[in-house]
PDB file of N, CA and C in Angstrom:
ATOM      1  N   UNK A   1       8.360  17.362   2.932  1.00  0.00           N
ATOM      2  CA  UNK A   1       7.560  16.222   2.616  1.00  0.00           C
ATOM      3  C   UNK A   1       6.824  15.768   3.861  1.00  0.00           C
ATOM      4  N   UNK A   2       5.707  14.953   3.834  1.00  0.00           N
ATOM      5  CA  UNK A   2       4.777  14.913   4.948  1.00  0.00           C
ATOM      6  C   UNK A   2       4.912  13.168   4.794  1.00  0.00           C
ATOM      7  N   UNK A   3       5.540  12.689   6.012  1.00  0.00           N
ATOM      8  CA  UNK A   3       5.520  11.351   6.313  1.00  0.00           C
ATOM      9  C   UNK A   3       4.375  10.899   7.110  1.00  0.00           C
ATOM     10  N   UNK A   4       4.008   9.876   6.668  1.00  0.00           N
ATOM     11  CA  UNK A   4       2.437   9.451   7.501  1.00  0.00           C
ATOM     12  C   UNK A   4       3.326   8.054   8.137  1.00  0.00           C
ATOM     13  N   UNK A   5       2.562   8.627   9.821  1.00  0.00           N
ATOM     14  CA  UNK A   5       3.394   8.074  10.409  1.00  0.00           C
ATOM     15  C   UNK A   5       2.345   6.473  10.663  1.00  0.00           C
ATOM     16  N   UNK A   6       1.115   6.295   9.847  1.00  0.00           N
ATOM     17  CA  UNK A   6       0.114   4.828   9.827  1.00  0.00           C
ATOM     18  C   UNK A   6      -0.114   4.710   8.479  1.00  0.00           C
ATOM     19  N   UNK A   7      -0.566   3.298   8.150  1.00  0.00           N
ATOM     20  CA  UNK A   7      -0.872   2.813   7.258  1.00  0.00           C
ATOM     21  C   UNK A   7      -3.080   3.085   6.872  1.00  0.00           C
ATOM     22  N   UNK A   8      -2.820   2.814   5.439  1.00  0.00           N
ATOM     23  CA  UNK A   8      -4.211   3.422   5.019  1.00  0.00           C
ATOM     24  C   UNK A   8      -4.756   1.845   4.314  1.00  0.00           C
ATOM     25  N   UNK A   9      -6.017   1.799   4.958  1.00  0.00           N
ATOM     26  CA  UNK A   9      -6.841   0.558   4.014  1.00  0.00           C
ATOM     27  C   UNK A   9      -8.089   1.710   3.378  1.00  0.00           C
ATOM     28  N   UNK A  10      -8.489   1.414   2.238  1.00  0.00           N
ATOM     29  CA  UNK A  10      -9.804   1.858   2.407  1.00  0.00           C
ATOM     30  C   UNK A  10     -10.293   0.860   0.809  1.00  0.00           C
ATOM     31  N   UNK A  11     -11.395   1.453   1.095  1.00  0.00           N
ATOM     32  CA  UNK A  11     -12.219   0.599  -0.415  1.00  0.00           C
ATOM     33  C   UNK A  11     -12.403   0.925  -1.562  1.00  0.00           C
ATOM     34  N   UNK A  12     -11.854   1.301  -2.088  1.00  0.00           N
ATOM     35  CA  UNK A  12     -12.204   2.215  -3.236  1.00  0.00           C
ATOM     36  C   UNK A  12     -13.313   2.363  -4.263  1.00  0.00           C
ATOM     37  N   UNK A  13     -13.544   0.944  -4.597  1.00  0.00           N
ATOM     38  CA  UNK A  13     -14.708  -0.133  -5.593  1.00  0.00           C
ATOM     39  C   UNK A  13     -15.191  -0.675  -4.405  1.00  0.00           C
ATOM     40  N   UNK A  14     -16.463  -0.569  -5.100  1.00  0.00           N
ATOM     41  CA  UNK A  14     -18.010  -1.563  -4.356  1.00  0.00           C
ATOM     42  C   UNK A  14     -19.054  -1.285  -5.696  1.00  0.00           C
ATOM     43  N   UNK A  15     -18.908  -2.415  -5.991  1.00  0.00           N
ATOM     44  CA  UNK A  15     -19.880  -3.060  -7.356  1.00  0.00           C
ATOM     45  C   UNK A  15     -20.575  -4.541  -6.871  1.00  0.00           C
ATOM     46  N   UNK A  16     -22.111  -4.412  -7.191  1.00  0.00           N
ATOM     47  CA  UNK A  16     -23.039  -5.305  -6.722  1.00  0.00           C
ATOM     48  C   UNK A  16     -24.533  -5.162  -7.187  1.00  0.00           C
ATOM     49  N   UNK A  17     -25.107  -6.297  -7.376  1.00  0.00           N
ATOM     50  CA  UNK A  17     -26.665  -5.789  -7.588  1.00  0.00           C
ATOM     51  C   UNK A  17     -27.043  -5.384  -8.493  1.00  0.00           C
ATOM     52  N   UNK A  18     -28.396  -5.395  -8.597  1.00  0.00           N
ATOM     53  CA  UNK A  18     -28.963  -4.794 -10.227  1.00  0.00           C
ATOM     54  C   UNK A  18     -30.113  -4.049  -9.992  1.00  0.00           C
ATOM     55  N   UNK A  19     -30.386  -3.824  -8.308  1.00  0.00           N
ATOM     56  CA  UNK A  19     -32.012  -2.783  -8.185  1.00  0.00           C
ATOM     57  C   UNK A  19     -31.538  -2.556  -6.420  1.00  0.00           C
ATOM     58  N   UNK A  20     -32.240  -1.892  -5.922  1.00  0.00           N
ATOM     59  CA  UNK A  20     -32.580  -1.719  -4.497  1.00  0.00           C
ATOM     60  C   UNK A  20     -32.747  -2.405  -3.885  1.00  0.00           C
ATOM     61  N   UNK A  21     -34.181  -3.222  -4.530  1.00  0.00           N
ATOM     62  CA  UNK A  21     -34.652  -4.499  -4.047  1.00  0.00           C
ATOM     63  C   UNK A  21     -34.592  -5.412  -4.304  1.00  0.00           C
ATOM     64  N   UNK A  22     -32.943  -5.799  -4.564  1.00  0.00           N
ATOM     65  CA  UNK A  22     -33.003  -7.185  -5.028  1.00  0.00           C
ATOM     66  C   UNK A  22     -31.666  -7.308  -4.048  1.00  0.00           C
ATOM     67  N   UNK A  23     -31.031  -8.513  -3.669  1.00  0.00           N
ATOM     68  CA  UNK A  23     -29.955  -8.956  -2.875  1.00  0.00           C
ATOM     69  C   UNK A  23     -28.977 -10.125  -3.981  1.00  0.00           C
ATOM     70  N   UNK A  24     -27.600  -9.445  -4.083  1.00  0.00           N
ATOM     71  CA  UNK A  24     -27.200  -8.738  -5.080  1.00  0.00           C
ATOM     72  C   UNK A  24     -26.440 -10.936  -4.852  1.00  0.00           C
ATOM     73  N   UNK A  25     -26.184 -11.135  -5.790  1.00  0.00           N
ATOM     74  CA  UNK A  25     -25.584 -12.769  -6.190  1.00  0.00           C
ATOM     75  C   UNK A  25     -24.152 -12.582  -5.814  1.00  0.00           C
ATOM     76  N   UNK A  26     -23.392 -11.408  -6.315  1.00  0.00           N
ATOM     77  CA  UNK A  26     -22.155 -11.245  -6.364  1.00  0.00           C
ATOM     78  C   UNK A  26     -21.949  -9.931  -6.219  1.00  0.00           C
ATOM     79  N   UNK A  27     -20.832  -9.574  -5.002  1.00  0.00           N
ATOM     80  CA  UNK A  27     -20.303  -7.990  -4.470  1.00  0.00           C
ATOM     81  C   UNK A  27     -18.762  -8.137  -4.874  1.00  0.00           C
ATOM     82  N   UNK A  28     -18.414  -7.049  -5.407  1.00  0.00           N
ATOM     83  CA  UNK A  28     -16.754  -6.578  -5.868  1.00  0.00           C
ATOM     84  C   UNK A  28     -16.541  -6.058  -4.774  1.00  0.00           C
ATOM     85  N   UNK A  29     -14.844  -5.802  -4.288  1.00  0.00           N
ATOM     86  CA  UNK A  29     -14.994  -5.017  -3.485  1.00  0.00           C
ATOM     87  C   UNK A  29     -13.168  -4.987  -3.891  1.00  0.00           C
ATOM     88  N   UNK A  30     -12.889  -3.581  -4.000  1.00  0.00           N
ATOM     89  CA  UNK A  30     -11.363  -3.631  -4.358  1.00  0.00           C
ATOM     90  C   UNK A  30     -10.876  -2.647  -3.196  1.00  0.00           C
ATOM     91  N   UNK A  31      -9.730  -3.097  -2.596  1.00  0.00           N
ATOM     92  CA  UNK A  31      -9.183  -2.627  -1.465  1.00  0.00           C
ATOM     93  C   UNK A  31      -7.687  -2.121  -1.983  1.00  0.00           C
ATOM     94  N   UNK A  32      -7.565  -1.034  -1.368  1.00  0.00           N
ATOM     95  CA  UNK A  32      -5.826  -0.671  -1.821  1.00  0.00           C
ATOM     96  C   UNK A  32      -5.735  -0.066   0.280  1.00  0.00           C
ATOM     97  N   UNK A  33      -4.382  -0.977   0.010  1.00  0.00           N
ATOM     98  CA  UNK A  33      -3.450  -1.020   1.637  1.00  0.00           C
ATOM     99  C   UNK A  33      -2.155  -0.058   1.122  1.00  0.00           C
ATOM    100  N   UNK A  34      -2.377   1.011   1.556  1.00  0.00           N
ATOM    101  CA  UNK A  34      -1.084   1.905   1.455  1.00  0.00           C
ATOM    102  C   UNK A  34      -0.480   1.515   2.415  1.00  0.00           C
ATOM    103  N   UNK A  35       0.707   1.691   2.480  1.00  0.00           N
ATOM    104  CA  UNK A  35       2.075   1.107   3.721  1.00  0.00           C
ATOM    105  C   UNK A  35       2.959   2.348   4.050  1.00  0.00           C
ATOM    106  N   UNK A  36       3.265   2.481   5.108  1.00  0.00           N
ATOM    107  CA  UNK A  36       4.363   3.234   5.607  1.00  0.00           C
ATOM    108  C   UNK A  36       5.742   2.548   5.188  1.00  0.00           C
ATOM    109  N   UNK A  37       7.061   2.830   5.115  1.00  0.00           N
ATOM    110  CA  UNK A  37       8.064   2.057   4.559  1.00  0.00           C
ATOM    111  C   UNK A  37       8.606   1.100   5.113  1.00  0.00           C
ATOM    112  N   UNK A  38       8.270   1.222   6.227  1.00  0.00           N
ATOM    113  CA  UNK A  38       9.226   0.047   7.279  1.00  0.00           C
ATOM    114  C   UNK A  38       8.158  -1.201   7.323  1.00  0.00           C
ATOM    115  N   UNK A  39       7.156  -1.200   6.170  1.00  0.00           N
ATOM    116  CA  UNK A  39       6.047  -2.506   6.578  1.00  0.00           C
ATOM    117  C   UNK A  39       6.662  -2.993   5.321  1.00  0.00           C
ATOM    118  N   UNK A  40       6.178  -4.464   5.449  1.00  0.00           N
ATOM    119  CA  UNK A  40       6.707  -5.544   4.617  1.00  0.00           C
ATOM    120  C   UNK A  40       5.321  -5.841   3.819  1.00  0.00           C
ATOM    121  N   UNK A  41       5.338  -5.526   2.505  1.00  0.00           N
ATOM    122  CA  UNK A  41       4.002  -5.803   1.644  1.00  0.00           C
ATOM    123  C   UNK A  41       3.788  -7.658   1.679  1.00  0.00           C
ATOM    124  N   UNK A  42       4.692  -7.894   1.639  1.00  0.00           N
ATOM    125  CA  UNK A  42       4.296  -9.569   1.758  1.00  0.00           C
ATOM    126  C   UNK A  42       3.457  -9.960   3.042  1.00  0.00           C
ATOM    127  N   UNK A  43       4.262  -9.717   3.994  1.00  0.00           N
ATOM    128  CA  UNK A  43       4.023 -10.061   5.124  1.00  0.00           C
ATOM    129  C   UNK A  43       2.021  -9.420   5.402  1.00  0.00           C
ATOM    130  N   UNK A  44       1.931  -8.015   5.197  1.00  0.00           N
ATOM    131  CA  UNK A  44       1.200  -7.358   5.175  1.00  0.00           C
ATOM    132  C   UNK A  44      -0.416  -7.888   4.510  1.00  0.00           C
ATOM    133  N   UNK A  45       0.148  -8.629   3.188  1.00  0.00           N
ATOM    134  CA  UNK A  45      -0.732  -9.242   2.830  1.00  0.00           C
ATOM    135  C   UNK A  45      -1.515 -10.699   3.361  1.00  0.00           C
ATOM    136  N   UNK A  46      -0.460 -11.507   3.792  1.00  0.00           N
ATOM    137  CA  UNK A  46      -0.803 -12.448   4.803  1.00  0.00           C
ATOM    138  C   UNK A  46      -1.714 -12.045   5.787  1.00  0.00           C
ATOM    139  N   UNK A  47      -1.321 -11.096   6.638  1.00  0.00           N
ATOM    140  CA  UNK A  47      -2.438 -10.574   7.677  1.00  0.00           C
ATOM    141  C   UNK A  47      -3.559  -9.819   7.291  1.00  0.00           C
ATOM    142  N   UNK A  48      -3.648  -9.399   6.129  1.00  0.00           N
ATOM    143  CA  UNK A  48      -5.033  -8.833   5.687  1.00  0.00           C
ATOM    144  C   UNK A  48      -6.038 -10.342   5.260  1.00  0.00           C
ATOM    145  N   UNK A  49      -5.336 -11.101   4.413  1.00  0.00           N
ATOM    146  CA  UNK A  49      -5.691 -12.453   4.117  1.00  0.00           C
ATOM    147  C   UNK A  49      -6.546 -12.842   5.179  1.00  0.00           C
ATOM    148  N   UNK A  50      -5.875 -13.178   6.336  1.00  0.00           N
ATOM    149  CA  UNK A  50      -6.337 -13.215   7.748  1.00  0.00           C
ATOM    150  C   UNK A  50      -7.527 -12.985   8.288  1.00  0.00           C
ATOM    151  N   UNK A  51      -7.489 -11.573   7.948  1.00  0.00           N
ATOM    152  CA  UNK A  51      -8.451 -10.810   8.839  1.00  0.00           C
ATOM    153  C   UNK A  51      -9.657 -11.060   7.790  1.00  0.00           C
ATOM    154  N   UNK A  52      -9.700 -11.122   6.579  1.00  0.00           N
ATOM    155  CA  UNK A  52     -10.854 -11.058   5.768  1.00  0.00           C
ATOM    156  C   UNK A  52     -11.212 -12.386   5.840  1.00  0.00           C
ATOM    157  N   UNK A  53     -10.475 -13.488   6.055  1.00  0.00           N
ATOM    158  CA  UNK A  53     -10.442 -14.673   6.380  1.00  0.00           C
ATOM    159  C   UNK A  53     -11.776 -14.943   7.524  1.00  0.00           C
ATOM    160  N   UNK A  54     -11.106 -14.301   9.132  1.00  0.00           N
ATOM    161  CA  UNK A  54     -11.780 -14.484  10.048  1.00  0.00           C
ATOM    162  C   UNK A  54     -13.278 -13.501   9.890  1.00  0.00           C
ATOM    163  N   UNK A  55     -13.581 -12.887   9.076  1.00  0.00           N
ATOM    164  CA  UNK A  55     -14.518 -11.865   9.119  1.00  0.00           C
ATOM    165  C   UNK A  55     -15.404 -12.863   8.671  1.00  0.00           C
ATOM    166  N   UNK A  56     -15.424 -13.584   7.472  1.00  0.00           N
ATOM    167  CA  UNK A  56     -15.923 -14.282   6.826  1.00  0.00           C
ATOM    168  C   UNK A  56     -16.524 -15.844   7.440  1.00  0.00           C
ATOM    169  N   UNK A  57     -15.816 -16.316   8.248  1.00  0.00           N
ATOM    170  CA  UNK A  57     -15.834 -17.287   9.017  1.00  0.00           C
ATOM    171  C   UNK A  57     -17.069 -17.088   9.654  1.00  0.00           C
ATOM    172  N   UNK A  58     -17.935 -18.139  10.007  1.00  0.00           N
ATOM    173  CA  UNK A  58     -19.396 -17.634  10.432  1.00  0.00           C
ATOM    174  C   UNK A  58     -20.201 -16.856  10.216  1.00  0.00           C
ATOM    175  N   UNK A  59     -20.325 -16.800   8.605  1.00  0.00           N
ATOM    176  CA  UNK A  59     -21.494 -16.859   7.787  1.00  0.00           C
ATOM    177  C   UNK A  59     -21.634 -17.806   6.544  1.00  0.00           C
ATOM    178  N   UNK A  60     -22.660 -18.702   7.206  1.00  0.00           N
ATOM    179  CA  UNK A  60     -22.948 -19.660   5.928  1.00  0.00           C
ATOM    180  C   UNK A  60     -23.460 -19.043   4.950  1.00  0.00           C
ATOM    181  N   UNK A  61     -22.684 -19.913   3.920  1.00  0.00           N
ATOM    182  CA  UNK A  61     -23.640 -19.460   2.324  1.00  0.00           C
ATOM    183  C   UNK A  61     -22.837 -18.206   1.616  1.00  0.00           C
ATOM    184  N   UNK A  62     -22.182 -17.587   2.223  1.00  0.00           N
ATOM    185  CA  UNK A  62     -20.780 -16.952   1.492  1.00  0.00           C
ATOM    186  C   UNK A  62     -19.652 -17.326   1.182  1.00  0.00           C
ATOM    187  N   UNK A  63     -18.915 -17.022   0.332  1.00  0.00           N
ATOM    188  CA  UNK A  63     -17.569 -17.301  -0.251  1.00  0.00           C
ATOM    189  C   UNK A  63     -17.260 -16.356  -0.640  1.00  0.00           C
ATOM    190  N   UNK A  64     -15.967 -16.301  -0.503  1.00  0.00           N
ATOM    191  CA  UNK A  64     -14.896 -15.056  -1.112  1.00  0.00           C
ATOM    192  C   UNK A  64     -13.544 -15.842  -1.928  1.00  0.00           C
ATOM    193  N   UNK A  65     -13.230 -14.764  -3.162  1.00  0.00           N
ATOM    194  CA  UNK A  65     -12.230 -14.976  -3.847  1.00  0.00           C
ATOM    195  C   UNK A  65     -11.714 -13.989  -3.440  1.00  0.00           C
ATOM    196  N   UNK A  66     -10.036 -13.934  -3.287  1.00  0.00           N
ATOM    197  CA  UNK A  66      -9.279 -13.018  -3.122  1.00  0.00           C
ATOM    198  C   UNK A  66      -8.103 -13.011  -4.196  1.00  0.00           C
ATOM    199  N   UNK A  67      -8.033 -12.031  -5.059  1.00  0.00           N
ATOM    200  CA  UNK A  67      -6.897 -11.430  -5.625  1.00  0.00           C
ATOM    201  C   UNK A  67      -6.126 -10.420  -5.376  1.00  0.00           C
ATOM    202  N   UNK A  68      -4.795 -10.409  -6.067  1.00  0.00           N
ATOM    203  CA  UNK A  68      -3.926  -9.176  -5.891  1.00  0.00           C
ATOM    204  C   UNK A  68      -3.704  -8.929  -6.745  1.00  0.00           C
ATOM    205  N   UNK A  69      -4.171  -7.274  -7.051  1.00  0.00           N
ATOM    206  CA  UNK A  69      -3.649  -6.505  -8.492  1.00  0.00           C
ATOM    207  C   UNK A  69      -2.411  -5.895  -8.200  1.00  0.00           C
ATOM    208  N   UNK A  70      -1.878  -5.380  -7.279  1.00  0.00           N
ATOM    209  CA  UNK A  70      -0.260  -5.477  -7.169  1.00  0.00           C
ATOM    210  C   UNK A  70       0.274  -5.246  -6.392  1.00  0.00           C
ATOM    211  N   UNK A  71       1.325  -5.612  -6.080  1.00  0.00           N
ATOM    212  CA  UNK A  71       2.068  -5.355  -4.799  1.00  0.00           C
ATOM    213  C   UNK A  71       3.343  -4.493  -4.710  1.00  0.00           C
ATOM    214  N   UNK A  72       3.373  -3.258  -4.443  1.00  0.00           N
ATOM    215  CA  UNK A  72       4.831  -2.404  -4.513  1.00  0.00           C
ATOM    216  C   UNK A  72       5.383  -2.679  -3.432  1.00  0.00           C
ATOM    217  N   UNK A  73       6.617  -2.844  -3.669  1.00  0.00           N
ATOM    218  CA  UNK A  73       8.019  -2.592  -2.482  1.00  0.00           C
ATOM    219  C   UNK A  73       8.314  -1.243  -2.716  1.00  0.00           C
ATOM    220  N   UNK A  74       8.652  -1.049  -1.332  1.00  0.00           N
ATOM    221  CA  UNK A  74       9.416   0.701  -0.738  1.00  0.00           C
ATOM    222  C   UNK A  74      10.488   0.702  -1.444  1.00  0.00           C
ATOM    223  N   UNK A  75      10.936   1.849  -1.821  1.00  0.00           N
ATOM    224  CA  UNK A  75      12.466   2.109  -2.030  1.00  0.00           C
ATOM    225  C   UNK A  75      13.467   1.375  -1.426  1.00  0.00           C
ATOM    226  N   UNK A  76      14.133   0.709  -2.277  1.00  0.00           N
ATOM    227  CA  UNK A  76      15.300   0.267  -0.335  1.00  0.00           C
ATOM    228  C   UNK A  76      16.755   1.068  -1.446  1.00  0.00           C
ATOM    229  N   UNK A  77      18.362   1.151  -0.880  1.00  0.00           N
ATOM    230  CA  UNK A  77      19.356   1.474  -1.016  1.00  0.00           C
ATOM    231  C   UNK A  77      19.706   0.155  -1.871  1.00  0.00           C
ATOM    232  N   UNK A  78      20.218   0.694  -3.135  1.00  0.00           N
ATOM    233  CA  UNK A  78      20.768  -0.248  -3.965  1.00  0.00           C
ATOM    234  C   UNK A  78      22.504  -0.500  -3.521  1.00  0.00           C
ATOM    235  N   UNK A  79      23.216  -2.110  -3.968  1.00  0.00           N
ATOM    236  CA  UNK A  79      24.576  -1.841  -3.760  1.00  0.00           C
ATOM    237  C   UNK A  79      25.238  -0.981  -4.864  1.00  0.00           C
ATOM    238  N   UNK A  80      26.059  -0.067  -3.974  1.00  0.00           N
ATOM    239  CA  UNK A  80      27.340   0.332  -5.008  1.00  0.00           C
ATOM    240  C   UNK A  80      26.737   1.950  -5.549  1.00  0.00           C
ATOM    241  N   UNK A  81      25.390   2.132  -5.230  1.00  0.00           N
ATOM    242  CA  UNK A  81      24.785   3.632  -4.895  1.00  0.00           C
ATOM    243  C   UNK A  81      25.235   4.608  -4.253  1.00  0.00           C
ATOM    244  N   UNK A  82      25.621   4.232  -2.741  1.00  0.00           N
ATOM    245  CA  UNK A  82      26.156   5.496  -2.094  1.00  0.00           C
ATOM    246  C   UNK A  82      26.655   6.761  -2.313  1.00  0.00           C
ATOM    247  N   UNK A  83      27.877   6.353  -3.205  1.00  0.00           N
ATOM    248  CA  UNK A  83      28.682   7.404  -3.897  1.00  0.00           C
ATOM    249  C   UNK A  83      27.802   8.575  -4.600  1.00  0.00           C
ATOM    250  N   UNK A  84      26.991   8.086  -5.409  1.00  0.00           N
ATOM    251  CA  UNK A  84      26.191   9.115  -6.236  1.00  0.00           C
ATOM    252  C   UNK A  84      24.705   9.259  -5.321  1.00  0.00           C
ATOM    253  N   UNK A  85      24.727   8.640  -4.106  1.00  0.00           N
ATOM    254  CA  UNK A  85      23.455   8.961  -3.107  1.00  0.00           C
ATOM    255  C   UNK A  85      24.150  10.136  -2.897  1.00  0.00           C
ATOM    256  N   UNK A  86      25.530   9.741  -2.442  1.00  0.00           N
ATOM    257  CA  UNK A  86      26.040  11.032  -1.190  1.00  0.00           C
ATOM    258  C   UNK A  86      26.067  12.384  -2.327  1.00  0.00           C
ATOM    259  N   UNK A  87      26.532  12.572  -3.361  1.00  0.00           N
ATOM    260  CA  UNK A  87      27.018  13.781  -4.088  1.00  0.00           C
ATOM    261  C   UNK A  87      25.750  14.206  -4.617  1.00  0.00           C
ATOM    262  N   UNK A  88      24.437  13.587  -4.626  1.00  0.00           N
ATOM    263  CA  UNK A  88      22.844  14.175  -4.793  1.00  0.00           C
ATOM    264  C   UNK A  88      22.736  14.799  -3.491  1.00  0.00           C
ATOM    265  N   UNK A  89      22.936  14.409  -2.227  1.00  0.00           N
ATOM    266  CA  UNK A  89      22.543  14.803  -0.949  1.00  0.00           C
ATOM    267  C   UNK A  89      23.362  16.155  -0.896  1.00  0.00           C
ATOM    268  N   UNK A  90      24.463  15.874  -0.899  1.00  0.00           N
ATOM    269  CA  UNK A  90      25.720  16.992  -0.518  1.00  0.00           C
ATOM    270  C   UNK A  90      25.095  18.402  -1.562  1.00  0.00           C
ATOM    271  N   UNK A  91      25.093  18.471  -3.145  1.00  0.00           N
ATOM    272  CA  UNK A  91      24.446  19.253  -3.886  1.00  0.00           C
ATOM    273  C   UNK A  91      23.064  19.713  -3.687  1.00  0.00           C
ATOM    274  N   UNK A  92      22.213  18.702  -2.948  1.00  0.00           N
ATOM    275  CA  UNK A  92      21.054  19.514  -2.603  1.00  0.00           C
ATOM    276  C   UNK A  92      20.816  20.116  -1.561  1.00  0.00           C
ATOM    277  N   UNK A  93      21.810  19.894  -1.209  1.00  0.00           N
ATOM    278  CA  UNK A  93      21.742  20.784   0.757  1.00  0.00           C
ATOM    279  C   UNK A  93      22.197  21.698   0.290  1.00  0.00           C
ATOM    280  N   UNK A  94      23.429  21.995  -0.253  1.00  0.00           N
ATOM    281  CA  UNK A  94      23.799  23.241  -1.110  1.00  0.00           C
ATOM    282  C   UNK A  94      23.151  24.443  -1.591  1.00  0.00           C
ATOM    283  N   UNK A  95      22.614  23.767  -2.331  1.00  0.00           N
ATOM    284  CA  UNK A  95      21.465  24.375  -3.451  1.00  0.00           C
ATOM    285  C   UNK A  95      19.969  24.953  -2.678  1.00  0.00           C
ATOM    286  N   UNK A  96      19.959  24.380  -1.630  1.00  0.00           N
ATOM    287  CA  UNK A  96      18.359  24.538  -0.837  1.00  0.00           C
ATOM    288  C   UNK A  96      18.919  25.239   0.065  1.00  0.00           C
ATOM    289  N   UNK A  97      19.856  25.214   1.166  1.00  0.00           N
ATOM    290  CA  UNK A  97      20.667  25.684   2.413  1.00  0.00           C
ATOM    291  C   UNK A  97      20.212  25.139   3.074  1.00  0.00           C
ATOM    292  N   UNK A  98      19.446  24.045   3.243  1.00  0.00           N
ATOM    293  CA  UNK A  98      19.373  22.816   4.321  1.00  0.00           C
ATOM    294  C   UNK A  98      19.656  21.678   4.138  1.00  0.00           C
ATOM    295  N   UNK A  99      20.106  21.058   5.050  1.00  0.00           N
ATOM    296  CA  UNK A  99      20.311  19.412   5.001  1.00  0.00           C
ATOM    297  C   UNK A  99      19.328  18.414   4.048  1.00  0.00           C
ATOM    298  N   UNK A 100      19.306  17.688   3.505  1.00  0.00           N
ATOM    299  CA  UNK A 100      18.444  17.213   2.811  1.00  0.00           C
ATOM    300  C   UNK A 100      18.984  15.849   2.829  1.00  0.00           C
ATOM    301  N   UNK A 101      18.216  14.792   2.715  1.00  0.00           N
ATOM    302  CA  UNK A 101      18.432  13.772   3.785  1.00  0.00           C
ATOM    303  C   UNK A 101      17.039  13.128   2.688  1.00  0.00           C
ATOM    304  N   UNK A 102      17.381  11.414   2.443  1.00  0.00           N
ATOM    305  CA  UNK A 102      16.293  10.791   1.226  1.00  0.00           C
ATOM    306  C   UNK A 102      15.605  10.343   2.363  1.00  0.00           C
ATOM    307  N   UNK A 103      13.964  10.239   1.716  1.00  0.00           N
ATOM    308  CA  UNK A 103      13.003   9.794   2.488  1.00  0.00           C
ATOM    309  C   UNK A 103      12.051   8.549   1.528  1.00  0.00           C
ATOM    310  N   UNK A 104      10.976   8.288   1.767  1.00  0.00           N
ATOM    311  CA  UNK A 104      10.570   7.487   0.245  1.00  0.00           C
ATOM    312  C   UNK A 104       9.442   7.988   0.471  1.00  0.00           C
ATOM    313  N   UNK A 105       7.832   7.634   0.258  1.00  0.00           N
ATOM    314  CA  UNK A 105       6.908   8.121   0.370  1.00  0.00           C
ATOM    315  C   UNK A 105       5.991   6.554   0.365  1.00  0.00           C
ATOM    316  N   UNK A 106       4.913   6.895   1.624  1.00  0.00           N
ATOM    317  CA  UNK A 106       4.303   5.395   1.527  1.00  0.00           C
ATOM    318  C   UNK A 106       2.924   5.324   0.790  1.00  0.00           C
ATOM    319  N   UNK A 107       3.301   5.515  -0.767  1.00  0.00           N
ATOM    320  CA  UNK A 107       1.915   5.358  -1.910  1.00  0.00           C
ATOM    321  C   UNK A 107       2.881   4.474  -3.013  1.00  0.00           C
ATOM    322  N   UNK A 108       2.315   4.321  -3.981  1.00  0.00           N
ATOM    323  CA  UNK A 108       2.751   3.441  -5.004  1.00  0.00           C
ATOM    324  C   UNK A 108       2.575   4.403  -5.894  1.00  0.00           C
ATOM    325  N   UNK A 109       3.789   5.043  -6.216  1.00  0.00           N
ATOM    326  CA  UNK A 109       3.922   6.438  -7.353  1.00  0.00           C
ATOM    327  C   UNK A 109       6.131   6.063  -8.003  1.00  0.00           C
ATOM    328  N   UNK A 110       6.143   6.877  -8.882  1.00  0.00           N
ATOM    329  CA  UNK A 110       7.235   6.532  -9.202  1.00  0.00           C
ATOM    330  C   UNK A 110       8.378   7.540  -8.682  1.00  0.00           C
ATOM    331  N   UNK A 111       7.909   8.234  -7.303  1.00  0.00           N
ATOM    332  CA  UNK A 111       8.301   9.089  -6.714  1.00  0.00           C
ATOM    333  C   UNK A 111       8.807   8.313  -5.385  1.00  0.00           C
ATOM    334  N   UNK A 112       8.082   6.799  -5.445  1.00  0.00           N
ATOM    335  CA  UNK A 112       8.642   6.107  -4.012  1.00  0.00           C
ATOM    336  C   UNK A 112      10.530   6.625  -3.841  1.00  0.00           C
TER     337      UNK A 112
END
């Protein structure tokens, strides 16, 4: 498995405008923040808040709405799991002939 060792912003959606030459009333803009596991999506969101915050700051005559379409948490270790963590681990090292050792993956899939 390939662990990414940074986090990913990018834009995915950009919807605006109705011609070339016209300057558009209202811009969409939908952002997805992939996370590495050890980041805190809450926290994470606060500081993006932030930053789109200060970007925005000194220009009159704009406004921004900000929503969240969703927020995933990483895998974490449930209580009272171990037991049947350890006898998945132990059987798949087995079965593969290497150590195999859980990892999570930093996308929002049901593979976290």
């Amino acid at each position: 498995m390939i662990r990414r060792r940074h986090a990913v912003l990018s834009g995915g959606l950009i919807q605006g405008g109705t011609n070339s030459n016209v300057v558009p009333g209202k811009v969409v803009l939908k952002l997805d923040r992939r996370m590495i596991c050890e980041e805190s999506p809450v926290e994470l969101e606060s500081a993006l808040h932030s930053r789109i915050d200060d970007a925005m700051r000194g220009l009159p005559g704009f406004s921004i709405y900000i929503r969240r379409l969703l927020m995933a948490h990483a895998l974490a270790p449930l209580p009272g799991n171990q037991p049947l963590v350890q006898a998945l681990y132990k059987h798949a090292s087995a079965l593969f002939g290497e150590t195999i050792e859980g990892t999570g993956t930093p996308l929002y899939t049901d593979a976290r």
